[in-house]
N, C-alpha and C. Protein backbone atom coordinates (compact mmCIF):
# COMPACT_ATOMS: atom_id res chain seq x y z
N UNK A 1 55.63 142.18 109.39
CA UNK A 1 56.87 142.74 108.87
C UNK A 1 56.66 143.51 107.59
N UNK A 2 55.40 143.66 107.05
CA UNK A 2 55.14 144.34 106.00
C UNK A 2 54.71 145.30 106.27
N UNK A 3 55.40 146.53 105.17
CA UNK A 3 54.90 148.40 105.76
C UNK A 3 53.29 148.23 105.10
N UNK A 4 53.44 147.79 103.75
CA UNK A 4 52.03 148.06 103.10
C UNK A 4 51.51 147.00 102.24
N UNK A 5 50.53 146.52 102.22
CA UNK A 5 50.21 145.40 101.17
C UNK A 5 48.90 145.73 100.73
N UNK A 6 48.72 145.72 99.04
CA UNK A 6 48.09 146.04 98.17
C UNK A 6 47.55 144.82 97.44
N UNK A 7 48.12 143.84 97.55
CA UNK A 7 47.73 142.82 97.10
C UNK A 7 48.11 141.77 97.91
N UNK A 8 46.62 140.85 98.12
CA UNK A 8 47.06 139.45 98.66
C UNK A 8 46.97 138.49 98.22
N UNK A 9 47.74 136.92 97.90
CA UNK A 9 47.84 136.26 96.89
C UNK A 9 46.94 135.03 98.21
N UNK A 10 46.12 134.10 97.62
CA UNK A 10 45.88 133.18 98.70
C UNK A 10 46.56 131.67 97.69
N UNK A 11 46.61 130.56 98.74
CA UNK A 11 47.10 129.23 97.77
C UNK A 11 46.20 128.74 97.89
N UNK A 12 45.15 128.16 97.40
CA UNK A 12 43.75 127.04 97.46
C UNK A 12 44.47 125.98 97.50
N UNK A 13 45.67 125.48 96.34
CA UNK A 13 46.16 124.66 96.59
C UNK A 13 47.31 123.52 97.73
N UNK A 14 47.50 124.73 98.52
CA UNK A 14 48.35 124.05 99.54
C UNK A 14 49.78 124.05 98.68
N UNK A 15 50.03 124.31 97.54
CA UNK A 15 51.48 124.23 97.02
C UNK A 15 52.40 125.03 97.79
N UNK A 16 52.31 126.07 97.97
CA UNK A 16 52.95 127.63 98.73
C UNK A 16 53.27 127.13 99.92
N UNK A 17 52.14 126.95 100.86
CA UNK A 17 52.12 126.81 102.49
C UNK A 17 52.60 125.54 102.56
N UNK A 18 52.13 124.30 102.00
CA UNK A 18 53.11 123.29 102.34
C UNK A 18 53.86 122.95 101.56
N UNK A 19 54.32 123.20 100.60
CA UNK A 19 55.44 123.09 99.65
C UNK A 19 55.05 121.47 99.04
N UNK A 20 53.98 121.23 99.01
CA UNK A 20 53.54 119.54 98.16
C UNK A 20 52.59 120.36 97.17
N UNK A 21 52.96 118.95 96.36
CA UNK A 21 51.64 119.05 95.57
C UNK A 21 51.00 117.57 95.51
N UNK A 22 50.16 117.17 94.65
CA UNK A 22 49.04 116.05 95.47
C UNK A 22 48.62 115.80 93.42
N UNK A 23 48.04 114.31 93.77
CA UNK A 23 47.45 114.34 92.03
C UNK A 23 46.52 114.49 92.71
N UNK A 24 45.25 115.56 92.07
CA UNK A 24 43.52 115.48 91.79
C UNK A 24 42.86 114.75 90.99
N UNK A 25 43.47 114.70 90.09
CA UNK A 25 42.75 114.26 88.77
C UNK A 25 43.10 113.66 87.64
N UNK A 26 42.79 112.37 87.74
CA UNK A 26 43.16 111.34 86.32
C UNK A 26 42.47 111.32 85.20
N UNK A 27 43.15 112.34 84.05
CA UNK A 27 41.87 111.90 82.92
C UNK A 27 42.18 110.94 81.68
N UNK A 28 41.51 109.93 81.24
CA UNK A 28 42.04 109.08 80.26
C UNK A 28 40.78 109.08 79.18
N UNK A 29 40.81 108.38 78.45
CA UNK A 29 39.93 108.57 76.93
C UNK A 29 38.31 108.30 77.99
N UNK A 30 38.36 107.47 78.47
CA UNK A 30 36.64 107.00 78.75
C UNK A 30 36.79 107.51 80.85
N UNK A 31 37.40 107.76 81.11
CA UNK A 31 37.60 108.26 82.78
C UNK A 31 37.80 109.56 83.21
N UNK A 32 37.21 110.42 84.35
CA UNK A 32 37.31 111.33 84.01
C UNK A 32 37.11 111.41 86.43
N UNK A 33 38.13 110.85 86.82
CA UNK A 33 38.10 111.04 87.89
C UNK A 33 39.14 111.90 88.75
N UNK A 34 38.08 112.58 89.52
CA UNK A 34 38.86 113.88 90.47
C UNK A 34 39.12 112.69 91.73
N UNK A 35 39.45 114.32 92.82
CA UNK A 35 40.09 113.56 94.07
C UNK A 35 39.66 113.05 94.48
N UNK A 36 37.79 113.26 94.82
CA UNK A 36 37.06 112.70 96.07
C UNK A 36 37.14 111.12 95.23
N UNK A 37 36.92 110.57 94.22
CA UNK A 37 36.88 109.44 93.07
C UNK A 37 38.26 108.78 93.35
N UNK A 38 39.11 109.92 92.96
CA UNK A 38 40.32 109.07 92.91
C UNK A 38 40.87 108.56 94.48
N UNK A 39 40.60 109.16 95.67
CA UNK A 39 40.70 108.46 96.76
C UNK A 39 40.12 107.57 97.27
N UNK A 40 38.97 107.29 96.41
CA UNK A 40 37.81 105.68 97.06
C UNK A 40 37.98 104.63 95.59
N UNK A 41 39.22 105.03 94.79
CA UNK A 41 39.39 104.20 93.51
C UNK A 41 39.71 103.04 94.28
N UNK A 42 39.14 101.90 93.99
CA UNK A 42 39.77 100.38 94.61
C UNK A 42 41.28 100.23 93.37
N UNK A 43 41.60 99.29 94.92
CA UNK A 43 43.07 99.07 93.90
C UNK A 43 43.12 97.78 93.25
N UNK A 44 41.92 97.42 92.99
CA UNK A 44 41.65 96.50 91.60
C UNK A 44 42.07 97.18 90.30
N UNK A 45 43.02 96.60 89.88
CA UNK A 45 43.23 97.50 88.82
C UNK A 45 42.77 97.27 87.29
N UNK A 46 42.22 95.57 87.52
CA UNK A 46 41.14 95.60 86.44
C UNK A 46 40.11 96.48 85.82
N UNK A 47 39.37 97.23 87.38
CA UNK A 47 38.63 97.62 86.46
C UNK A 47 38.42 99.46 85.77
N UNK A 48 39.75 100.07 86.23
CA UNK A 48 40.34 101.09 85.81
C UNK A 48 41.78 101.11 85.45
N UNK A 49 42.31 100.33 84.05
CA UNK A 49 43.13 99.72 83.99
C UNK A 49 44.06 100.95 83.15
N UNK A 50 42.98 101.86 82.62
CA UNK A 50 43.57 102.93 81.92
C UNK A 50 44.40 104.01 83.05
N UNK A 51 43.80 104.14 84.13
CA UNK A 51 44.16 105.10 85.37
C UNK A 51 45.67 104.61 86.17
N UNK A 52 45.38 103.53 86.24
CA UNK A 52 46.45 102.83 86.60
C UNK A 52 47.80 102.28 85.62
N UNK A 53 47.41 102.61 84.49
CA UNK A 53 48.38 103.04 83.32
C UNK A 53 48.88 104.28 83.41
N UNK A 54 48.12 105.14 83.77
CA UNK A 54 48.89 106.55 83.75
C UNK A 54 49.65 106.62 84.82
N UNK A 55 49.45 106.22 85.69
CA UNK A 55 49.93 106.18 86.96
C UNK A 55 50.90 105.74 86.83
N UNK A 56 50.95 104.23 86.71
CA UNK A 56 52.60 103.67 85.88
C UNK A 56 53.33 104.43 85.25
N UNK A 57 52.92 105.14 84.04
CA UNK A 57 53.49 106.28 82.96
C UNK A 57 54.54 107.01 84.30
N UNK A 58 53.85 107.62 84.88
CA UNK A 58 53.71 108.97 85.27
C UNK A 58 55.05 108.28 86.10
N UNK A 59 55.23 107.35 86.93
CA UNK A 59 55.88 107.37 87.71
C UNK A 59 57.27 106.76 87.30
N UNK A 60 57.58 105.85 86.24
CA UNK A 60 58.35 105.71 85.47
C UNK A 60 58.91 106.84 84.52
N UNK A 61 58.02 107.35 84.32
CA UNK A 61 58.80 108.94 83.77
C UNK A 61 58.76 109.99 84.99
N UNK A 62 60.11 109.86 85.55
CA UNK A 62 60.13 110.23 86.97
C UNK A 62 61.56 110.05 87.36
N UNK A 63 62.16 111.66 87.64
CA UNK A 63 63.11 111.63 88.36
C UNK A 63 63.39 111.60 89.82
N UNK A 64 61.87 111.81 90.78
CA UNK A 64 61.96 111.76 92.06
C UNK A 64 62.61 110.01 92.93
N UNK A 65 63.03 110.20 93.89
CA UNK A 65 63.20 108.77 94.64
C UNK A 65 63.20 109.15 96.07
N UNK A 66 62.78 108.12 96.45
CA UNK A 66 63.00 107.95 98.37
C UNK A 66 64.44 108.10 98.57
N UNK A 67 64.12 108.53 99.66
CA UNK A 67 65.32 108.66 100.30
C UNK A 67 65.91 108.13 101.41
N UNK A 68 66.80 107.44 101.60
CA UNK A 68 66.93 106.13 102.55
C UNK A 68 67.39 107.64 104.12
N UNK A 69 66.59 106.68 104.69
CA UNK A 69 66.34 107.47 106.48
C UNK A 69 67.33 106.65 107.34
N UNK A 70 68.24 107.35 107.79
CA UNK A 70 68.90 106.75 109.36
C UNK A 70 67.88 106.40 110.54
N UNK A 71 66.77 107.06 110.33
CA UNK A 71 65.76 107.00 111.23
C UNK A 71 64.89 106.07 111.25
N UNK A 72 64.41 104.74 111.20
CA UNK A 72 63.06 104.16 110.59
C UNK A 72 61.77 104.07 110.90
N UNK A 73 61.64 105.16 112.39
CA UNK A 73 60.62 105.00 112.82
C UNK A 73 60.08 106.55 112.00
N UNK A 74 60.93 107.41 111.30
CA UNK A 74 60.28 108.87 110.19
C UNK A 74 59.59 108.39 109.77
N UNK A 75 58.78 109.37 108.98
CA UNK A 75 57.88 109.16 107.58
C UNK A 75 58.74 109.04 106.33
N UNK A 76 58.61 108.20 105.33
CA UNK A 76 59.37 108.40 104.15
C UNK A 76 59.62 109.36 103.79
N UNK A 77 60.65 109.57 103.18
CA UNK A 77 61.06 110.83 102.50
C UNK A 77 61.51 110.89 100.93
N UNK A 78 60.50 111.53 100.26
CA UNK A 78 61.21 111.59 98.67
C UNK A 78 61.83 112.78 98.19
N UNK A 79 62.53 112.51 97.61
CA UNK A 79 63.93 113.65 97.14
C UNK A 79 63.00 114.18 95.56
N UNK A 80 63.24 115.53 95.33
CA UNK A 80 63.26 115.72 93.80
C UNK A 80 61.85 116.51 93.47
N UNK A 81 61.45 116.78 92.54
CA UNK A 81 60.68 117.99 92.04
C UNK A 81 59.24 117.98 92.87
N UNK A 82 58.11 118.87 92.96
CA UNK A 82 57.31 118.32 93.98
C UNK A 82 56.04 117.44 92.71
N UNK A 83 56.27 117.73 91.53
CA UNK A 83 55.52 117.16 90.56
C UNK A 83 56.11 115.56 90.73
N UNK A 84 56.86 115.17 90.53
CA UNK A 84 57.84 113.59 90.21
C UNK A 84 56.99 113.09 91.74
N UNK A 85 57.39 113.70 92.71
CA UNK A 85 56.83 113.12 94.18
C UNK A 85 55.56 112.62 94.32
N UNK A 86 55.00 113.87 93.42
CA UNK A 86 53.47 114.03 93.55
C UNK A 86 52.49 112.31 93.00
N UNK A 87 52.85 112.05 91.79
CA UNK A 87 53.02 110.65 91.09
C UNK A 87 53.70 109.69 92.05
N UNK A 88 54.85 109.78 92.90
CA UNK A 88 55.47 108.74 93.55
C UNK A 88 54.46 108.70 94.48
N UNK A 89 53.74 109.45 95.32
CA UNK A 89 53.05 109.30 96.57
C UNK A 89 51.60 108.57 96.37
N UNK A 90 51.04 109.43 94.62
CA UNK A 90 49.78 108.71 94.49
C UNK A 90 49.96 107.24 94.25
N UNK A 91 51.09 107.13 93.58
CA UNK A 91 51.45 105.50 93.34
C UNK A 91 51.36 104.65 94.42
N UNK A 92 52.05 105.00 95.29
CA UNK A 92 51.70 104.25 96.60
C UNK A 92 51.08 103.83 96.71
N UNK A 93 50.16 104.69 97.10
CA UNK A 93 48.57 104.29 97.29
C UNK A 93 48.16 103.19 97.08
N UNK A 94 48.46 102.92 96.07
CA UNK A 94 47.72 101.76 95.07
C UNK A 94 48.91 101.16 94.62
N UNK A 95 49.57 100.67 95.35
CA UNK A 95 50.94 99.62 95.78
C UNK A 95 51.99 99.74 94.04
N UNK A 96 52.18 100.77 93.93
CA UNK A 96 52.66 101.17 91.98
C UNK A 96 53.83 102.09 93.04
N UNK A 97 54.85 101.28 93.81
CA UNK A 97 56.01 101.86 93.96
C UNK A 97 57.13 102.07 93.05
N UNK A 98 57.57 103.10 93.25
CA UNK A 98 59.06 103.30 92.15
C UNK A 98 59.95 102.31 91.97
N UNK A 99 60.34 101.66 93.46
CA UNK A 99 61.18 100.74 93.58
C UNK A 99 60.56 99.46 93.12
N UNK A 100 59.35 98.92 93.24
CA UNK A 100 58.48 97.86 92.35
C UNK A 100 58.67 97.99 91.22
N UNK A 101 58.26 99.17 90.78
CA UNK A 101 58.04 99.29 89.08
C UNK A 101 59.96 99.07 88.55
N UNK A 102 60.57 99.78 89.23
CA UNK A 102 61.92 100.13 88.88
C UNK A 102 62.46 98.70 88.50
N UNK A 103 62.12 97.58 89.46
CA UNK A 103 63.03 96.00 88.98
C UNK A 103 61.72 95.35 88.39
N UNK A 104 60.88 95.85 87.13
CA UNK A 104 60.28 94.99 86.13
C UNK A 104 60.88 95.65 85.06
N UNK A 105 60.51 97.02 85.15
CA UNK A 105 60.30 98.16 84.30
C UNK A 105 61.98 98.63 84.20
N UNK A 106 63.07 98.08 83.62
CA UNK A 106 64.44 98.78 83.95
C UNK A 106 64.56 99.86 83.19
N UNK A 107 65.44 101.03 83.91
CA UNK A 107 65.55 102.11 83.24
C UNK A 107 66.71 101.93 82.67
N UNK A 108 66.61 102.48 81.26
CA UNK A 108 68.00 102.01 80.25
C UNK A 108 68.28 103.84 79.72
N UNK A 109 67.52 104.38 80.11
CA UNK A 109 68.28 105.58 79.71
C UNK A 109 67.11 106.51 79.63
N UNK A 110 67.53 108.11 80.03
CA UNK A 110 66.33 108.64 80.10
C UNK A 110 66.42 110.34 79.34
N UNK A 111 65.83 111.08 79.13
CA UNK A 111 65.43 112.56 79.07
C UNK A 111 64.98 113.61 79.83
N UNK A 112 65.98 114.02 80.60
CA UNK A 112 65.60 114.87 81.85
C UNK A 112 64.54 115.96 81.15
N UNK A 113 63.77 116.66 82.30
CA UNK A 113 62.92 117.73 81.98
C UNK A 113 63.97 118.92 81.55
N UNK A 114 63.26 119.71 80.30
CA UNK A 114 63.68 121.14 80.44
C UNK A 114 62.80 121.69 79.55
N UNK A 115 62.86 122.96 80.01
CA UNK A 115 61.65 124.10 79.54
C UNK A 115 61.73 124.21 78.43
N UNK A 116 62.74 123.68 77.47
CA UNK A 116 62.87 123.65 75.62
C UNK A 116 61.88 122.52 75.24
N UNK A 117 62.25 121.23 75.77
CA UNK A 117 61.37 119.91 75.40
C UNK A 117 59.79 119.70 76.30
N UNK A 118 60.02 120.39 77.34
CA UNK A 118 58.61 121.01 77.91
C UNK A 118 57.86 119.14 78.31
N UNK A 119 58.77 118.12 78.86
CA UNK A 119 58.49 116.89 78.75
C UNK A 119 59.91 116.23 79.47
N UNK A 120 59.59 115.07 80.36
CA UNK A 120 60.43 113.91 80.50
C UNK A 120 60.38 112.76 80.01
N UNK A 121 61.39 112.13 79.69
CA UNK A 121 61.29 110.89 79.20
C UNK A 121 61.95 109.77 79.73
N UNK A 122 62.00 108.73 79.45
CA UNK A 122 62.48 107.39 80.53
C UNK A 122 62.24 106.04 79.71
N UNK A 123 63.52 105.78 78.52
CA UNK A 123 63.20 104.55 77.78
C UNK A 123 63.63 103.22 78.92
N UNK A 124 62.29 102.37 79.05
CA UNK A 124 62.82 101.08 80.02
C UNK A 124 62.01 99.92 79.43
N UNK A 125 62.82 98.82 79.63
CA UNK A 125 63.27 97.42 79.18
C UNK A 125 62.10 96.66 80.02
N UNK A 126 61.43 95.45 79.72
CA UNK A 126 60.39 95.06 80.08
C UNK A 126 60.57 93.92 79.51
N UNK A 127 60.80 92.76 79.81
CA UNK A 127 60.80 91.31 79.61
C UNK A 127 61.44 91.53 77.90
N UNK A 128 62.51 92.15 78.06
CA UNK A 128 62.79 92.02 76.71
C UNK A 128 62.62 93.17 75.44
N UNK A 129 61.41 93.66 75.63
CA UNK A 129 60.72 94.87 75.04
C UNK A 129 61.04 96.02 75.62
N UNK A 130 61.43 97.60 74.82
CA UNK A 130 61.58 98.70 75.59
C UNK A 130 60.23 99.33 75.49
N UNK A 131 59.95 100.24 76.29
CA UNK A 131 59.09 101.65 76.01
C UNK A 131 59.84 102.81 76.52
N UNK A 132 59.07 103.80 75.91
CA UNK A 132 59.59 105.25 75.91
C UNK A 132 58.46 105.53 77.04
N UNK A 133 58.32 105.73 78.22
CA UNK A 133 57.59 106.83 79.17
C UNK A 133 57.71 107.64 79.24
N UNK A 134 56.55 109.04 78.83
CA UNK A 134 56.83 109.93 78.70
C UNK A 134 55.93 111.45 79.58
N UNK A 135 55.96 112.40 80.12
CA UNK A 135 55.70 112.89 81.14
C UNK A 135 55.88 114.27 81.10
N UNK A 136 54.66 115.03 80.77
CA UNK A 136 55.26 116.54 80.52
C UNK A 136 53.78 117.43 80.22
N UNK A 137 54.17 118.71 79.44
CA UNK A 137 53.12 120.03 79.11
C UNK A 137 52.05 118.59 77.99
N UNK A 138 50.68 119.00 78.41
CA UNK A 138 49.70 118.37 77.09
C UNK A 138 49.86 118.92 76.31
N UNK A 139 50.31 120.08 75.87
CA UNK A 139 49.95 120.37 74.25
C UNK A 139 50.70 119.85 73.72
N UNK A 140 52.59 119.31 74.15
CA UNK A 140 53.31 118.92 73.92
C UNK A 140 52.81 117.50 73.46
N UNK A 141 52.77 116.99 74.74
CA UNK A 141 52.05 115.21 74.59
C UNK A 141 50.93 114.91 73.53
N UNK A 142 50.28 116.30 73.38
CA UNK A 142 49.11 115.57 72.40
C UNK A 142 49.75 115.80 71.22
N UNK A 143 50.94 117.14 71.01
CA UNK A 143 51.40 117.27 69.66
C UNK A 143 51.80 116.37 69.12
N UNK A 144 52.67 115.40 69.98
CA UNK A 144 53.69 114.36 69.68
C UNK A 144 52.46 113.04 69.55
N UNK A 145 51.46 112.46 69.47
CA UNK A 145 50.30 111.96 69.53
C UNK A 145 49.70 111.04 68.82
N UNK A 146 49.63 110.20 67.76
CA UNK A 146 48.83 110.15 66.80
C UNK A 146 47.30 108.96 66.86
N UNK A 147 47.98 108.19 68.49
CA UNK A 147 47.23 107.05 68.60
C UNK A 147 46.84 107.54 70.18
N UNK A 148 45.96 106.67 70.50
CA UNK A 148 45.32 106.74 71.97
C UNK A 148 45.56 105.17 72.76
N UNK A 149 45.44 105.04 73.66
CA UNK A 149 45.17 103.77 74.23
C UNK A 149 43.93 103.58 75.62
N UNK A 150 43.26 102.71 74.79
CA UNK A 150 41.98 102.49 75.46
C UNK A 150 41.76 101.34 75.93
N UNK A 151 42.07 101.20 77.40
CA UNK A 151 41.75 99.47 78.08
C UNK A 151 42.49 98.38 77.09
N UNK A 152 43.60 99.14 76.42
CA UNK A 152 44.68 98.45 76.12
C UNK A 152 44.38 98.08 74.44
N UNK A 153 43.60 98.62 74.04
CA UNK A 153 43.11 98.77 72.32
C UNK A 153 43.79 99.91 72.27
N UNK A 154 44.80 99.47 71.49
CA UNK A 154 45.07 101.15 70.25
C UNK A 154 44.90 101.48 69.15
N UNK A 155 44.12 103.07 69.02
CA UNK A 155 43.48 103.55 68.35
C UNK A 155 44.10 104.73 67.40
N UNK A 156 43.84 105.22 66.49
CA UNK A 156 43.48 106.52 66.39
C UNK A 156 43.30 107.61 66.87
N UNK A 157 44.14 108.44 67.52
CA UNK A 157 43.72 109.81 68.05
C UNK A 157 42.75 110.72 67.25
N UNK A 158 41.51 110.80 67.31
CA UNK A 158 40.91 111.46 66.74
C UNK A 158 41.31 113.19 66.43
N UNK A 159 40.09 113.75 65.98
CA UNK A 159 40.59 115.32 65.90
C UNK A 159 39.12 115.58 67.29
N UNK A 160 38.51 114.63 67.29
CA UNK A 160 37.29 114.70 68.36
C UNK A 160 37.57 114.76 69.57
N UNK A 161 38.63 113.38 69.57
CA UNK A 161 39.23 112.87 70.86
C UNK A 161 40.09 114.04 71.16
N UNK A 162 41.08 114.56 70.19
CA UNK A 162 42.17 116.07 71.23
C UNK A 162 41.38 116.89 70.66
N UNK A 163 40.44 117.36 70.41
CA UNK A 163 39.38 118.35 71.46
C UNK A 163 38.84 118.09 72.40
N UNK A 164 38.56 116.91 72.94
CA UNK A 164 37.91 116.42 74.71
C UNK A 164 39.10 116.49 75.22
N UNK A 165 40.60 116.41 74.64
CA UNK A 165 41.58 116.48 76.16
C UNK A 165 41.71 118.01 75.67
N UNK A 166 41.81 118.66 75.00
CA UNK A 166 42.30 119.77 75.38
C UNK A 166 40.97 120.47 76.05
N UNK A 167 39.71 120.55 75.66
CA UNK A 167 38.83 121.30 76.72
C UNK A 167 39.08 120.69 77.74
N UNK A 168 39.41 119.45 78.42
CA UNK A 168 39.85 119.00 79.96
C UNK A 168 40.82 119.64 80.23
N UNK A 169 41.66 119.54 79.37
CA UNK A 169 43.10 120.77 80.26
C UNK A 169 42.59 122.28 80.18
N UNK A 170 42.22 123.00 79.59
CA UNK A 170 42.15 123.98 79.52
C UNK A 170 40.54 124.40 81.37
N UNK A 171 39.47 123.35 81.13
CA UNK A 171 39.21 123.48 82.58
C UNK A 171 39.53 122.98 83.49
N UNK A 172 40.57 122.58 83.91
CA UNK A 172 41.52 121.95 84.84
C UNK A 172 42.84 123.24 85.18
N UNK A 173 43.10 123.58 84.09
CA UNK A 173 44.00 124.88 84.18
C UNK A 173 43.41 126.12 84.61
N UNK A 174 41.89 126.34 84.47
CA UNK A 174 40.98 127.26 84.71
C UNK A 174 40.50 127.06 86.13
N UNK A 175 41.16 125.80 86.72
CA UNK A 175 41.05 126.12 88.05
C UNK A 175 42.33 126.02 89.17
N UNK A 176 43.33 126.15 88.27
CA UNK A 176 44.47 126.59 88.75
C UNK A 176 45.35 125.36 89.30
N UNK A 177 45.12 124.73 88.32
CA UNK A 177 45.74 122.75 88.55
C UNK A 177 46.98 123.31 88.01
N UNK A 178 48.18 122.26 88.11
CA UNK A 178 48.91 122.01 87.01
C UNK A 178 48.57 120.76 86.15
N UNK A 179 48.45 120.79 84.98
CA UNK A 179 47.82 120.01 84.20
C UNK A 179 49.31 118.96 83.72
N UNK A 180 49.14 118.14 83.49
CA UNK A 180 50.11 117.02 82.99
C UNK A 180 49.33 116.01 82.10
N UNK A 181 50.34 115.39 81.02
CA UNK A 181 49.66 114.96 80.05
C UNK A 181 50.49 113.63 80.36
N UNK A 182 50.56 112.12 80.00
CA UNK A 182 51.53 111.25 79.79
C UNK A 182 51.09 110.00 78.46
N UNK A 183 52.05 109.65 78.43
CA UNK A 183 51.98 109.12 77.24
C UNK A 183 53.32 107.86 77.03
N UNK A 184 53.48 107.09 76.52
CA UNK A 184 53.87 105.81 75.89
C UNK A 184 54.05 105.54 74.39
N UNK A 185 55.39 104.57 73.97
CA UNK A 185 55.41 104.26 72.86
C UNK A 185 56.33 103.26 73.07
N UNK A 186 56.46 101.83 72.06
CA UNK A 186 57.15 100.97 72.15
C UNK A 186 58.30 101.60 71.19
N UNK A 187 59.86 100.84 71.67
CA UNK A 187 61.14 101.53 71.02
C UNK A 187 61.64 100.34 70.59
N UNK A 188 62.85 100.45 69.73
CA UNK A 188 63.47 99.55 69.44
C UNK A 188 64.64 99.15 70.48
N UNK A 189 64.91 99.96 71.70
CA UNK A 189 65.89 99.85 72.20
C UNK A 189 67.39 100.79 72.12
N UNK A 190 67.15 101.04 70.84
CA UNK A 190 68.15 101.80 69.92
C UNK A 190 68.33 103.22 70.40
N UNK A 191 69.09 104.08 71.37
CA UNK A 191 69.10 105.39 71.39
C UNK A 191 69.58 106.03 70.03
């Protein structure tokens, strides 16, 4: 149906042609695993406890949800951005459902995405304790930054340490990823 084409765009990623997107790649202070890694990750979560933190992050700061089927012999179906999904599906995987996390982790109030705050947010209640989950652009996440968390030691964000994430995003973006950063902080509860 086209008179003339001068340019052809291809998708490597499958975003275009199938309208998903998929996580590749988990990077945390000491981990640095792509897809072929992240699909033979055991779901021991001892002993990548940082990966499986982000993962939590990621999916708690998350407006996507299933969508209840008249059908039950379908495939699930999740409603909502193909990024939010993208986190709901890898969660799966590794039994870190929305609806699991959703009755430990309660959501008490949240920060939808928009292209001003360049980030989502999702303060939820936890035996008492809130956190802020948070989910968005890295330069953003690292701006906002000052500590790291490592196998559950928190640290110091170095000036060393956000130069190793930003050269990771910047070659991760150089191969035409969308890059996502996430991040955590304990709250008082208090909006």
């Amino acid at each position: 149906t086209l008179g003339s084409v001068s340019v052809i765009c291809t998708d490597k990623t499958g975003t275009i042609t199938e309208g998903k997107m998929r996580v590749t790649s988990i990077i945390t202070a000491d981990s640095d695993i792509r897809y072929h890694g992240l699909s033979a990750l055991p779901t021991n979560r001892k002993e990548y406890p940082d990966i499986f933190k982000a993962l939590r992050i990621g999916i708690l700061a998350n407006d996507g949800f299933l969508s209840d089927s008249a059908d039950k012999k379908k495939e699930r179906v999740f409603v909502g951005d193909t990024t939010d999904i993208a986190f709901l599906l890898e969660g799966e995987k590794f039994g870190l459902s929305f609806e699991s996390l959703g009755q430990v982790y309660h959501r008490v109030d949240s920060i939808p995405f928009s292209s001003e705050n360049k980030y989502l947010a999702s303060l939820n209640e936890h035996e008492g304790e809130f956190v802020v989950n948070i989910k968005g652009a890295p330069e953003k996440i690292l701006e906002m930054s000052n500590h790291i968390d490592v196998q559950g030691k928190i640290t110091k964000l170095t000036k060393e340490k956000k130069e190793y994430f930003q050269k990771k995003i910047y070659e991760l973006a150089g191969q035409g990823l969308r890059v996502l950063a996430v991040g955590y902080k304990q709250h008082d509860g208090n909006k």
